[in-house]
C-alpha atoms as a PDB file:
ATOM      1  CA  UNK A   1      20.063  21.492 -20.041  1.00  0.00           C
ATOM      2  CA  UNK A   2      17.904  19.543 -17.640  1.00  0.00           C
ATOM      3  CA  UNK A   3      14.569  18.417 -18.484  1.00  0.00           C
ATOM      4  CA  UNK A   4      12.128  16.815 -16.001  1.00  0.00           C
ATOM      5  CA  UNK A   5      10.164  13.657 -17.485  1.00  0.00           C
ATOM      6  CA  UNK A   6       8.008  12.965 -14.590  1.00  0.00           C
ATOM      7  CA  UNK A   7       7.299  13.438 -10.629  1.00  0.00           C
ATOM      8  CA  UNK A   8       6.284  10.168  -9.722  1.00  0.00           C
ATOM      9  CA  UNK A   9       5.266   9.807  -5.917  1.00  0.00           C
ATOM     10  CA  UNK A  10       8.124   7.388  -4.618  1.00  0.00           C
ATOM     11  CA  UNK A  11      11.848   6.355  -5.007  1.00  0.00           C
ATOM     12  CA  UNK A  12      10.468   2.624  -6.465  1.00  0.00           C
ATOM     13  CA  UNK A  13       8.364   4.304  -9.286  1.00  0.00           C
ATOM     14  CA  UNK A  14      10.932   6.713  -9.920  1.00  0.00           C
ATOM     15  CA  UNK A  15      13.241   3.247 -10.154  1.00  0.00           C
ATOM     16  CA  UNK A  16      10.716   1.436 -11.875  1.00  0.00           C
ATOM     17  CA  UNK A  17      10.298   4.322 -15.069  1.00  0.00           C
ATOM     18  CA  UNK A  18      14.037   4.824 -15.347  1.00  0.00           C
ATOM     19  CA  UNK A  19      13.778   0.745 -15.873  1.00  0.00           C
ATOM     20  CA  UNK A  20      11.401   0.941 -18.826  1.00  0.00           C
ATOM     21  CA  UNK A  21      12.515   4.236 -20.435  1.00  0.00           C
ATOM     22  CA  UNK A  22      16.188   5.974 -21.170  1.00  0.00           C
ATOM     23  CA  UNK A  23      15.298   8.799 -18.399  1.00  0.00           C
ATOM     24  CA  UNK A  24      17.463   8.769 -15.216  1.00  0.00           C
ATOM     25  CA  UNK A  25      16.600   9.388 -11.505  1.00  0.00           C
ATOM     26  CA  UNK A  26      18.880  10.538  -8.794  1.00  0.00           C
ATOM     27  CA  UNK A  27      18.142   8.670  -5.496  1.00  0.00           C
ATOM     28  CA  UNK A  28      19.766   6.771  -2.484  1.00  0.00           C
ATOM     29  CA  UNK A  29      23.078   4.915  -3.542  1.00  0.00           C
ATOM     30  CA  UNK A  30      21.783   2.100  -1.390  1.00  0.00           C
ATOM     31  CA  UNK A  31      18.222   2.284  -2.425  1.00  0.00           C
ATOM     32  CA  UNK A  32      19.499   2.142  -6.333  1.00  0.00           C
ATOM     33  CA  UNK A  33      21.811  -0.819  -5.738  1.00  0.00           C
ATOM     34  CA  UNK A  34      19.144  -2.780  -4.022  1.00  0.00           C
ATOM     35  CA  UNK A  35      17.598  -2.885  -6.784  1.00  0.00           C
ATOM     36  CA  UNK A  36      19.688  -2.916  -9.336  1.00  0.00           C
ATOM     37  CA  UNK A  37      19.940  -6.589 -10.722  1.00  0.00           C
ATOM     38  CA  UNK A  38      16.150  -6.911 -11.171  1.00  0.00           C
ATOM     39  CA  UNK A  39      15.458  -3.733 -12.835  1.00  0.00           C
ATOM     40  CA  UNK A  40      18.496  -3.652 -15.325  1.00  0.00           C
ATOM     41  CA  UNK A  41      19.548  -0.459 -13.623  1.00  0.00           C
ATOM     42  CA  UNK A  42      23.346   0.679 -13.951  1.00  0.00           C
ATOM     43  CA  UNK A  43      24.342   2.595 -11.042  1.00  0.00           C
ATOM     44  CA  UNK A  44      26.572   5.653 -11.377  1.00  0.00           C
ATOM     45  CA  UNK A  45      27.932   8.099  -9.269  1.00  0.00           C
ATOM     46  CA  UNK A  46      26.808  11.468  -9.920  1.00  0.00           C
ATOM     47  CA  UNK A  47      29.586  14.120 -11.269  1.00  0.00           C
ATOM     48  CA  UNK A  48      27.504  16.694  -9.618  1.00  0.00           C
ATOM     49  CA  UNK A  49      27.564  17.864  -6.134  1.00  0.00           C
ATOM     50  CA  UNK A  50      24.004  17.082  -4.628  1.00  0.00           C
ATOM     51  CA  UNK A  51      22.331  19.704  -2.919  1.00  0.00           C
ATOM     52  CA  UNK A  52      21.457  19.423   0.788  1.00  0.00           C
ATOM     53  CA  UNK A  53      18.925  20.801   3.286  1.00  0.00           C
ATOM     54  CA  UNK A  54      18.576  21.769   7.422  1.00  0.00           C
ATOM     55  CA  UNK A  55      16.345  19.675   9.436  1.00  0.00           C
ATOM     56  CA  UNK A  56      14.781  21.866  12.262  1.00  0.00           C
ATOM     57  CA  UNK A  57      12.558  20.717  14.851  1.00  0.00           C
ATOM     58  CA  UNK A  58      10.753  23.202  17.167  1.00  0.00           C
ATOM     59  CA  UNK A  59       9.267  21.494  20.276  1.00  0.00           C
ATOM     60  CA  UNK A  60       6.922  22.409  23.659  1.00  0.00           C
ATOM     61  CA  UNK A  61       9.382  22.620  26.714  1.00  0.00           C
ATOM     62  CA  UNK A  62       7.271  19.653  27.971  1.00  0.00           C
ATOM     63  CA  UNK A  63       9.105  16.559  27.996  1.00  0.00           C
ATOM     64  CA  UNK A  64       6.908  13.997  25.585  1.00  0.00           C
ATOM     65  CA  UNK A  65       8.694  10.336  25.526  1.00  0.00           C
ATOM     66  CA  UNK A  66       6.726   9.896  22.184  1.00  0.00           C
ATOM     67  CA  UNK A  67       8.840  13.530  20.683  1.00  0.00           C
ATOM     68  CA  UNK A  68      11.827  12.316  22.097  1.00  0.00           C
ATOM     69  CA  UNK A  69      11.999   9.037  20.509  1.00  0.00           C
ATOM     70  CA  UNK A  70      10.758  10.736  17.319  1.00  0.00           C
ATOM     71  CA  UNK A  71      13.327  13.376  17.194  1.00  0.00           C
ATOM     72  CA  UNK A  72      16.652  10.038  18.169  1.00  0.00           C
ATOM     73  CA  UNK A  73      15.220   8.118  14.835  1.00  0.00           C
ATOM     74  CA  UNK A  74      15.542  11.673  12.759  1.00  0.00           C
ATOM     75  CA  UNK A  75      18.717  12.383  14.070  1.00  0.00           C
ATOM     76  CA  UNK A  76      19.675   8.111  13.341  1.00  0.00           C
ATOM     77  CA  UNK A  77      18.891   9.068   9.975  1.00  0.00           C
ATOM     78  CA  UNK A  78      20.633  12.058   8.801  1.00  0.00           C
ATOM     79  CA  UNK A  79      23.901  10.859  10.771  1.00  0.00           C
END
């Protein structure tokens, strides 16, 4: 049984409440260890599969250097 103890608006606060209280967050591997030695956070990997979602962008046929470079750093990401 799963029960939610807060939404907080960001991965820091979410890092920060887990630091002060016995709740846990599920976040970024990368995020959690940079952070780690200051907040008195043990990481862990999760024994659960984590869920995943399908990034679709829908553009104008007009070519737009701006949407272009946009669309390379979303697709950086996610790789």
């Amino acid at each position: 049984v799963e029960t939610l103890v807060a939404a907080v608006p960001g991965w820091l606060a979410a890092l920060a409440l887990v630091s002060v209280t016995d709740a846990i967050a599920t976040c970024p591997e990368s995020l959690a260890r940079r952070h780690a030695e200051r907040l008195g956070l043990q990481v862990l990997k999760a024994d659960f599969e984590m869920w995943s979602f399908d990034i679709r962008a829908v553009r104008r046929e007009d070519v737009d250097p701006g949407v272009d470079w946009f669309l390379d750093l979303v697709r950086d990401a996610v790789r």
